[in-house]
Structures are given as C-alpha cells and as structure tokens.
Protein backbone atom coordinates (compact mmCIF):
# COMPACT_ATOMS: atom_id res chain seq x y z
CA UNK A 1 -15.40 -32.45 -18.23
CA UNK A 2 -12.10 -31.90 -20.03
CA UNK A 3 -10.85 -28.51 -20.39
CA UNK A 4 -7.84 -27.23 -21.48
CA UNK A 5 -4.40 -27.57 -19.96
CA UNK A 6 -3.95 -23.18 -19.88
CA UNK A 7 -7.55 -23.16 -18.05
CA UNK A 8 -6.22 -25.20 -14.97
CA UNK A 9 -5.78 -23.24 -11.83
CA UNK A 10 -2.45 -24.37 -11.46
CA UNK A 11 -1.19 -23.03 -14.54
CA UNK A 12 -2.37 -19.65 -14.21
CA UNK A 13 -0.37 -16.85 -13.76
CA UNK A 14 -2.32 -14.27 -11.65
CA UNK A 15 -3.49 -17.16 -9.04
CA UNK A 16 -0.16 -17.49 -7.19
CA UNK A 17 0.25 -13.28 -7.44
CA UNK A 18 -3.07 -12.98 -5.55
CA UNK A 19 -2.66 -15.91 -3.55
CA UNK A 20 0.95 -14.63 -2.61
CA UNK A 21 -0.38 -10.92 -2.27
CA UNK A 22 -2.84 -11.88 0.32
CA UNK A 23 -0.33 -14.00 2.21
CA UNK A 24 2.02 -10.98 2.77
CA UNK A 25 -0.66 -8.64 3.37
CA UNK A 26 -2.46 -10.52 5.82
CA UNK A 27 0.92 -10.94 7.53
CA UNK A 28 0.99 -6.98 8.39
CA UNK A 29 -2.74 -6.84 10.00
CA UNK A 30 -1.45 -7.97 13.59
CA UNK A 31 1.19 -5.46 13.17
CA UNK A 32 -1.27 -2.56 12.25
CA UNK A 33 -4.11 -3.44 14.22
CA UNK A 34 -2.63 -1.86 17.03
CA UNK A 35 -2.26 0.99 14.70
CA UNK A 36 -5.51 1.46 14.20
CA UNK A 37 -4.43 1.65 10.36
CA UNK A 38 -5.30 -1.09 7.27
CA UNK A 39 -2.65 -2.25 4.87
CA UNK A 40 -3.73 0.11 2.45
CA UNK A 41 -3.44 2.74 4.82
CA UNK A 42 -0.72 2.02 5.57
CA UNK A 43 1.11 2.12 2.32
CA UNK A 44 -0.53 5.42 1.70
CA UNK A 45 1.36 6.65 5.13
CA UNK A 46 4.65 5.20 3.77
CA UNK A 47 3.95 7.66 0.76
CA UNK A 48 3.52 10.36 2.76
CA UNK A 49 6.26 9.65 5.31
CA UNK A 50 8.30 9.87 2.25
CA UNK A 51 6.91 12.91 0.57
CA UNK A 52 4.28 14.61 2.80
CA UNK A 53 2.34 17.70 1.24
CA UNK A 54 1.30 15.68 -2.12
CA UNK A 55 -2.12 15.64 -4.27
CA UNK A 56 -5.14 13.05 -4.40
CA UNK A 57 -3.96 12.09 -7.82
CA UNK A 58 -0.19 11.93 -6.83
CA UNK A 59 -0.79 10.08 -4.36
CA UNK A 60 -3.42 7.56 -6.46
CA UNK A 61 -0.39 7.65 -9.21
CA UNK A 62 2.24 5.99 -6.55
CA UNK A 63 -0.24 3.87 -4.97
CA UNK A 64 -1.21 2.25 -8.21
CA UNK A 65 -4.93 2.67 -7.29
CA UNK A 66 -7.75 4.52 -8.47
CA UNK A 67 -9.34 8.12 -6.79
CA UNK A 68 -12.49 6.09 -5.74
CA UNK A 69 -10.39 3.73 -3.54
CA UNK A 70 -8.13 6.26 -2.27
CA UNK A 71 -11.01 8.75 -1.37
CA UNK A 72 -12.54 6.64 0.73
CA UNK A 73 -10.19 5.82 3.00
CA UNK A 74 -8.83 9.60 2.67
CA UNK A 75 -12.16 10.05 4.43
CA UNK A 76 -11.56 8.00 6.83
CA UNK A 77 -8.26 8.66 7.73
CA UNK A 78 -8.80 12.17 8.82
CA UNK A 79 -11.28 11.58 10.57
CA UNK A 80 -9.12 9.52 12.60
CA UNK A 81 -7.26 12.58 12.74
CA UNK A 82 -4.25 10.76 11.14
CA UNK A 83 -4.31 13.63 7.41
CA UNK A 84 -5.65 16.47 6.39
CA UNK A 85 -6.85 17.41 2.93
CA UNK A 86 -6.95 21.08 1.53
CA UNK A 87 -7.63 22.47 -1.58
CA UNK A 88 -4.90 23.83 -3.50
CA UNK A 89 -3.91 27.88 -3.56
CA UNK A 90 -2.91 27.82 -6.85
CA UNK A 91 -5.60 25.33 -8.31
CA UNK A 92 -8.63 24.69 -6.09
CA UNK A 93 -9.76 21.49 -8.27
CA UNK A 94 -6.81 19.85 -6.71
CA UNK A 95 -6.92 18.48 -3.34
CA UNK A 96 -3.32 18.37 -0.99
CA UNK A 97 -3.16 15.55 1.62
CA UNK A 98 -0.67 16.49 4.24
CA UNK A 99 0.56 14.22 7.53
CA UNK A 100 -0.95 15.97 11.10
CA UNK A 101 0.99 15.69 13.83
CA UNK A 102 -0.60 12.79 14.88
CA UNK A 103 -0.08 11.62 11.46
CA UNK A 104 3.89 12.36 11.73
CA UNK A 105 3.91 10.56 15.19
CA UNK A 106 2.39 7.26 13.34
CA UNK A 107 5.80 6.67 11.89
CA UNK A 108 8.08 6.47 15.04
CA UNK A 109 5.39 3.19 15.69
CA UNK A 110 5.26 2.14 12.26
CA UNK A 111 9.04 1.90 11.99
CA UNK A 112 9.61 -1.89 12.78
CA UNK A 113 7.05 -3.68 11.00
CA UNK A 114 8.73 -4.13 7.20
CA UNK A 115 11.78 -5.83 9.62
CA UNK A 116 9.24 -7.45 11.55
CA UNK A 117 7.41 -8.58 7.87
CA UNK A 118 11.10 -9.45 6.66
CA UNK A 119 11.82 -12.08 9.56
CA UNK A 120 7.88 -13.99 8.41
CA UNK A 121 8.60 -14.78 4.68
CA UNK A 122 10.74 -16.77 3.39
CA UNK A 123 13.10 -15.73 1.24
CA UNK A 124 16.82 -15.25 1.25
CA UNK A 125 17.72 -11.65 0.67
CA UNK A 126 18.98 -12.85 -3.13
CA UNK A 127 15.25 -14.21 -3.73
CA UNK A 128 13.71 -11.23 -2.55
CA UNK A 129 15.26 -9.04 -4.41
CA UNK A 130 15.00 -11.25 -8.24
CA UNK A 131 11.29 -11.17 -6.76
CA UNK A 132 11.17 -7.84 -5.97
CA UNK A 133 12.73 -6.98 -9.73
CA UNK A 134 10.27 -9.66 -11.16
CA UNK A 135 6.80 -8.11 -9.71
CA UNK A 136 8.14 -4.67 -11.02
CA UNK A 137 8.80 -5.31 -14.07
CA UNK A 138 5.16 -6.82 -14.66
CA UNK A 139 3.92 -3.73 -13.31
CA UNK A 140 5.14 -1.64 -15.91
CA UNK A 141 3.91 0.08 -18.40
C-alpha cells in the first residue's frame, strides 16, 4: 500500500514526544518505587512541596491534567496517608489538598531523584535547556 509521506511514523511529530515522555518517566519508577509514590504522584508532591495548602482545580491547572485524573489518585494518596483534602471555609464547593506530616517528610527522600534523573539522560546542560524551552513553548496556549 502506498500512503503518504506525512502519514509515516517517522515523520510524525507527537511519536518521538510520547516515545521520549515514556523514556524519562519510566526512568523515575525505580527511584519512586521505594516511595511508594507513581510519577504522577509524584509531580503532584513537587506541586505541593512548592506551594502546599492549594485547591483540586489549582492543582489540576499546574499539573496540566484533568479533575478526573487528579481525583483519583487524590484518593489514593490519602489514604496512604501522604494528603489531606478539606473543604474550603470560605467556599465549601472547593476542595484544599494540604501535605500531612508524613506528606512533608516525603520530600527529605524525594530530594535526590531529579539529580539522580539528570545523570540517566543524555543531554548536555545547553540541550536540556533549548529542550526544556522547546516542550514549553508547545505547551502553550
């Protein structure tokens, strides 16, 4: 069958991004099995590290994902004791996650893995950082 040249795999845009994407997050799950925490868990602790105290839909907004894939692993992450949710005082529609303890003491473990991540792909710093520019400029708006 012929097909077009811009329906090859190889000249597709999004395949490397995914293909890429999986690479580097499948280089994190040795380093946050031990954890006990996924790589999407983990990016919604480095959130929180950052700015604990913040709601559902902040939270979705920063993550760049929707309230029915946060939720669920909201769920799931308090019951490992890790966040709490609450409903707001001043609105009770909206719900607060907040770091517990436990939660808090996550980081001080966490700390070493985006070095440890660093050392595994390879890039010079330069390349990172035009890739880094690169993959956020696609994401915007």
């Amino acid at each position: 069958m012929k097909i077009d040249e811009s329906m090859k795999l190889d000249t597709q845009l999004c395949f490397p991004l995914y293909a890429a994407s999986r690479k580097v997050v499948n280089l994190y799950t040795p380093h946050l099995k031990p954890l006990g925490i996924t790589y999407t868990q983990y990016i919604m602790f480095l959130v929180l590290w950052e700015k604990d105290g913040i709601t559902v839909g902040e939270l979705c907004k920063r993550l760049m994902l929707d309230t029915g894939t946060v939720t669920p692993m909201l769920k799931n992450t308090e019951k490992q004791g890790l966040i709490k949710r609450n409903r707001s005082e001043e609105d009770e529609r909206v719900v607060v996650v907040s770091l517990t303890e436990d939660g808090k003491a996550l980081y001080k473990k966490a700390r070493q893995i985006p070095e440890k991540i660093g050392s595994c792909v390879k890039l010079d710093k330069s390349e990172a950082v035009t890739l880094y520019k690169i993959l956020y400029k696609l994401l915007e708006e």
